[in-house]
Protein backbone atom coordinates (compact mmCIF):
# COMPACT_ATOMS: atom_id res chain seq x y z
CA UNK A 1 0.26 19.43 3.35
CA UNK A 2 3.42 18.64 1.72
CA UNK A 3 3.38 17.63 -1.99
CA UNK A 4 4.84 13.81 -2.22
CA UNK A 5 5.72 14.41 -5.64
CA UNK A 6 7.62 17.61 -4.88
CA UNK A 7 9.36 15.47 -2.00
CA UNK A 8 11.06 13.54 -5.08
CA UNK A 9 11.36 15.67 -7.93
CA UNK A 10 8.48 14.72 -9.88
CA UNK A 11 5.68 15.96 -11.60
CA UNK A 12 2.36 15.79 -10.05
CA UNK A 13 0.93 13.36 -12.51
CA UNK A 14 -0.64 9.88 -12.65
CA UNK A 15 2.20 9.06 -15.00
CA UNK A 16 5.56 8.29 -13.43
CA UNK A 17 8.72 6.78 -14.16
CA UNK A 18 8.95 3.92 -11.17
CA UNK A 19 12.25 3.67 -11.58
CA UNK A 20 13.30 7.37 -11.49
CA UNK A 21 11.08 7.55 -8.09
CA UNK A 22 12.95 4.70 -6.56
CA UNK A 23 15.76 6.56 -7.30
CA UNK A 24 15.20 9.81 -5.79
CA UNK A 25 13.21 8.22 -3.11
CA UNK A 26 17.06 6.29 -2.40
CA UNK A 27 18.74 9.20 -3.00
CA UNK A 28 16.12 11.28 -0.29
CA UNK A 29 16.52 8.72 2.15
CA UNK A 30 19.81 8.58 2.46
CA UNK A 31 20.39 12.31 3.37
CA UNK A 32 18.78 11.02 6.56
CA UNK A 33 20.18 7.79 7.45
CA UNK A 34 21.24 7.59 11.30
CA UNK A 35 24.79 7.42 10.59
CA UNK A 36 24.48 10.79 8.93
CA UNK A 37 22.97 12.08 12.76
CA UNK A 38 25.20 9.70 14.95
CA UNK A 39 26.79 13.19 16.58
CA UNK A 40 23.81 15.31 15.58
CA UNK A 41 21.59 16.78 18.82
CA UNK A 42 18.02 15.40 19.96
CA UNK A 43 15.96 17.78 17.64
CA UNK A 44 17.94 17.35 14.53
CA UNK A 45 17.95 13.01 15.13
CA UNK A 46 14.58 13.73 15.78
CA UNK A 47 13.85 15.64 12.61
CA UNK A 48 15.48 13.19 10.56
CA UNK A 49 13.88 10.39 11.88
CA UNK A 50 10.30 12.14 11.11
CA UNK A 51 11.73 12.90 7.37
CA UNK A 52 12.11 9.56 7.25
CA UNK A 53 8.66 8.61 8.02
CA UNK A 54 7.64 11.28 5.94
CA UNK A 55 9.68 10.01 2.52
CA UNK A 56 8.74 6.12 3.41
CA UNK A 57 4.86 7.22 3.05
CA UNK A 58 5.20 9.56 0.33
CA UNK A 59 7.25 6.52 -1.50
CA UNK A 60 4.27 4.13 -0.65
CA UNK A 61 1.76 5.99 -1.60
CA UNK A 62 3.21 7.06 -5.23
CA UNK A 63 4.51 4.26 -6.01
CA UNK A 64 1.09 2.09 -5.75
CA UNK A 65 -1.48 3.58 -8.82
CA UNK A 66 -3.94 2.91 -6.28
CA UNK A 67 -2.80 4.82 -3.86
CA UNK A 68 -1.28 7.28 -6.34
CA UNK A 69 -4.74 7.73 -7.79
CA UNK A 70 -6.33 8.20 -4.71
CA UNK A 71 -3.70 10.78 -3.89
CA UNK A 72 -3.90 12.71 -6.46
CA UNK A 73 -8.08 13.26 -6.23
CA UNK A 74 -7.42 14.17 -2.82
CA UNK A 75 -4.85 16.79 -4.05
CA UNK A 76 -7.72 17.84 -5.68
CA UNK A 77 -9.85 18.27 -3.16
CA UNK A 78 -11.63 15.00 -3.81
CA UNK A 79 -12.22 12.06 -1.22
CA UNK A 80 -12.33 8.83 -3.43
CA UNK A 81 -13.95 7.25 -0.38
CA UNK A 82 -16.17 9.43 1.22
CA UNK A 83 -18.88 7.70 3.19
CA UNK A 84 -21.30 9.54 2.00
CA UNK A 85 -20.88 8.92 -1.36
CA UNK A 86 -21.60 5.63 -1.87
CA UNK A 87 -23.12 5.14 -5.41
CA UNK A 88 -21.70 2.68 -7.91
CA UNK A 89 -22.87 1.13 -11.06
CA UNK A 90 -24.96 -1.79 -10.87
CA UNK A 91 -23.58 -3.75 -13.27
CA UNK A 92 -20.10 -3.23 -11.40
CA UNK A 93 -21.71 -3.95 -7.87
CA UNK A 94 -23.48 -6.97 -9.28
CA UNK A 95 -19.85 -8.96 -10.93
CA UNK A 96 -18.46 -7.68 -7.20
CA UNK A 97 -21.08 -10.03 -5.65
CA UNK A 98 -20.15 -12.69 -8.05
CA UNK A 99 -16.93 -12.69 -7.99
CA UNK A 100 -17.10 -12.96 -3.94
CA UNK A 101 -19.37 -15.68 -4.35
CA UNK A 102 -17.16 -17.20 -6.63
CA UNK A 103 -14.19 -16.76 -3.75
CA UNK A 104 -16.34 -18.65 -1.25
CA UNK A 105 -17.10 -21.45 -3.24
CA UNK A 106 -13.68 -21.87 -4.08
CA UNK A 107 -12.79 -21.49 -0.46
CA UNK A 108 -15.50 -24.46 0.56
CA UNK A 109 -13.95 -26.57 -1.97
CA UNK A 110 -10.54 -26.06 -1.20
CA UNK A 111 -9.90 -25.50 -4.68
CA UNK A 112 -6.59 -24.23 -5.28
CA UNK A 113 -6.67 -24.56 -8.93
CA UNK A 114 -9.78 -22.71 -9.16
CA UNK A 115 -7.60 -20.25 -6.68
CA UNK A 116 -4.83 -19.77 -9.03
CA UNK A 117 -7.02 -18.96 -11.85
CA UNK A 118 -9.29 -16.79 -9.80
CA UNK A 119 -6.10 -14.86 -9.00
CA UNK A 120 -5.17 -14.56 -12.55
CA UNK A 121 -8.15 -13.25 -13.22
CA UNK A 122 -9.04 -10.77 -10.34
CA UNK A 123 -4.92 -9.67 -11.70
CA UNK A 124 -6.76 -8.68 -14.74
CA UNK A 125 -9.32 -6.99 -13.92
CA UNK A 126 -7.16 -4.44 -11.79
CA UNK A 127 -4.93 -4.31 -14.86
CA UNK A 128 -7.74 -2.95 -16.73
CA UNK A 129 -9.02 -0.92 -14.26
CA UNK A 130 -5.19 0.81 -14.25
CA UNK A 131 -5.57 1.41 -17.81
CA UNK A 132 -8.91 2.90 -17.57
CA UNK A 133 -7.49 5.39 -14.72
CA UNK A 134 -4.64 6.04 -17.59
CA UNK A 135 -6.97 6.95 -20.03
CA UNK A 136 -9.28 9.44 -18.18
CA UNK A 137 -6.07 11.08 -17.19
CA UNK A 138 -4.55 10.99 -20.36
CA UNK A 139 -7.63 12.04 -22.57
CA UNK A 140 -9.95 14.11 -20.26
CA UNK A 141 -8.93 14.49 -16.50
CA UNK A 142 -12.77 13.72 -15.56
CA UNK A 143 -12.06 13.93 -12.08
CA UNK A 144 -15.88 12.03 -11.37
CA UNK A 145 -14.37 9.30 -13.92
CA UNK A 146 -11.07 8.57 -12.23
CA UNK A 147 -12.59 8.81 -8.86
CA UNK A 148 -15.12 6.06 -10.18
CA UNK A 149 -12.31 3.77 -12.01
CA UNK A 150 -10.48 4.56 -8.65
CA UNK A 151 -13.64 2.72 -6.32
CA UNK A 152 -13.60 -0.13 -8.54
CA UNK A 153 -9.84 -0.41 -8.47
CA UNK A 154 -9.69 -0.54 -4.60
CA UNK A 155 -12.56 -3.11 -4.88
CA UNK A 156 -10.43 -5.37 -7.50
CA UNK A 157 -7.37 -4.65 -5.22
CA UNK A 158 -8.82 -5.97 -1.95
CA UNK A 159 -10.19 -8.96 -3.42
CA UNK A 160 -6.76 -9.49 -4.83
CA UNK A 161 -5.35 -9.30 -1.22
CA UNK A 162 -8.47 -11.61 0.08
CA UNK A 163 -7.48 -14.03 -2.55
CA UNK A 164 -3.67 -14.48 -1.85
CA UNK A 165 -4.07 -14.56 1.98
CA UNK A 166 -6.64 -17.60 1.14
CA UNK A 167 -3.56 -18.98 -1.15
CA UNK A 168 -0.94 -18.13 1.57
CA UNK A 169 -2.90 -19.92 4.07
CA UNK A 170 -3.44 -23.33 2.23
CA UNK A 171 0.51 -23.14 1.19
């Protein structure tokens, strides 16, 4: 599997400069912009088109810390998401269910004041969850820790995405 960091330059590291990948990911692409293969053959369009794909995921993924997070467990031989593994605090499982509830009644009441804040909040929450991902990187690398902090992230995140379809849809 290739490295996505490696694809840009970078250290493989939770930490990056955003703006230094943007750069080399705009720098990367362009070595394989169509104009560059206008007179090229088949295979070597074809090869730059597939470089393409291959720098527009790598970009995606690192420059999201969700995805960047999840990335990097799985460089480490760890699946964030496994199935299998489904055990989370129930403290953390328990505000889930609330906060969903909280969604729904929102929805019913077409409340999009209660939306906004709900937003804010749920914004938050995967702000803090970003910081706490920081921190067991920075200070011990607990892989079990980040992989936990990165669950509750993706469940902050989706509800995030739930929430601004629901706002998208009433605007």
């Amino acid at each position: 599997m290739q490295n996505y960091f490696e694809l840009f330059d970078l250290e493989t590291s939770f930490f990056i400069d955003e703006a230094v990948l943007k750069r080399s990911y705009q720098v990367e692409i362009s070595r394989f912009h169509p104009d560059n293969f206008a007179t090229k053959s088949e295979p070597e369009k074809l090869q730059a088109l597939q470089n393409t794909s291959l720098l527009n995921s790598a970009y995606s993924v690192l420059k999201a810390p969700l995805s960047r997070a999840t990335y990097l467990l799985k460089l480490e031989g760890m699946n964030a998401f496994d199935e299998k593994d489904t055990a989370m605090e129930e403290g953390f499982l328990i505000s889930q269910i609330e906060l969903r509830d909280e969604l729904e009644t929102i929805e019913e009441k077409k409340d999009s004041l209660g939306l906004d804040d709900f937003i804010e909040r749920v914004d938050s929450f995967i702000e803090e969850k970003i910081e706490s991902i920081s921190e067991a990187y920075n200070l011990s690398s607990d892989q079990q820790l980040i992989k936990m902090h990165v669950r509750e992230l993706k469940f902050f995140d989706q509800l995030y995405k739930e929430a601004n379809a629901l706002m998208d849809e009433w605007f």
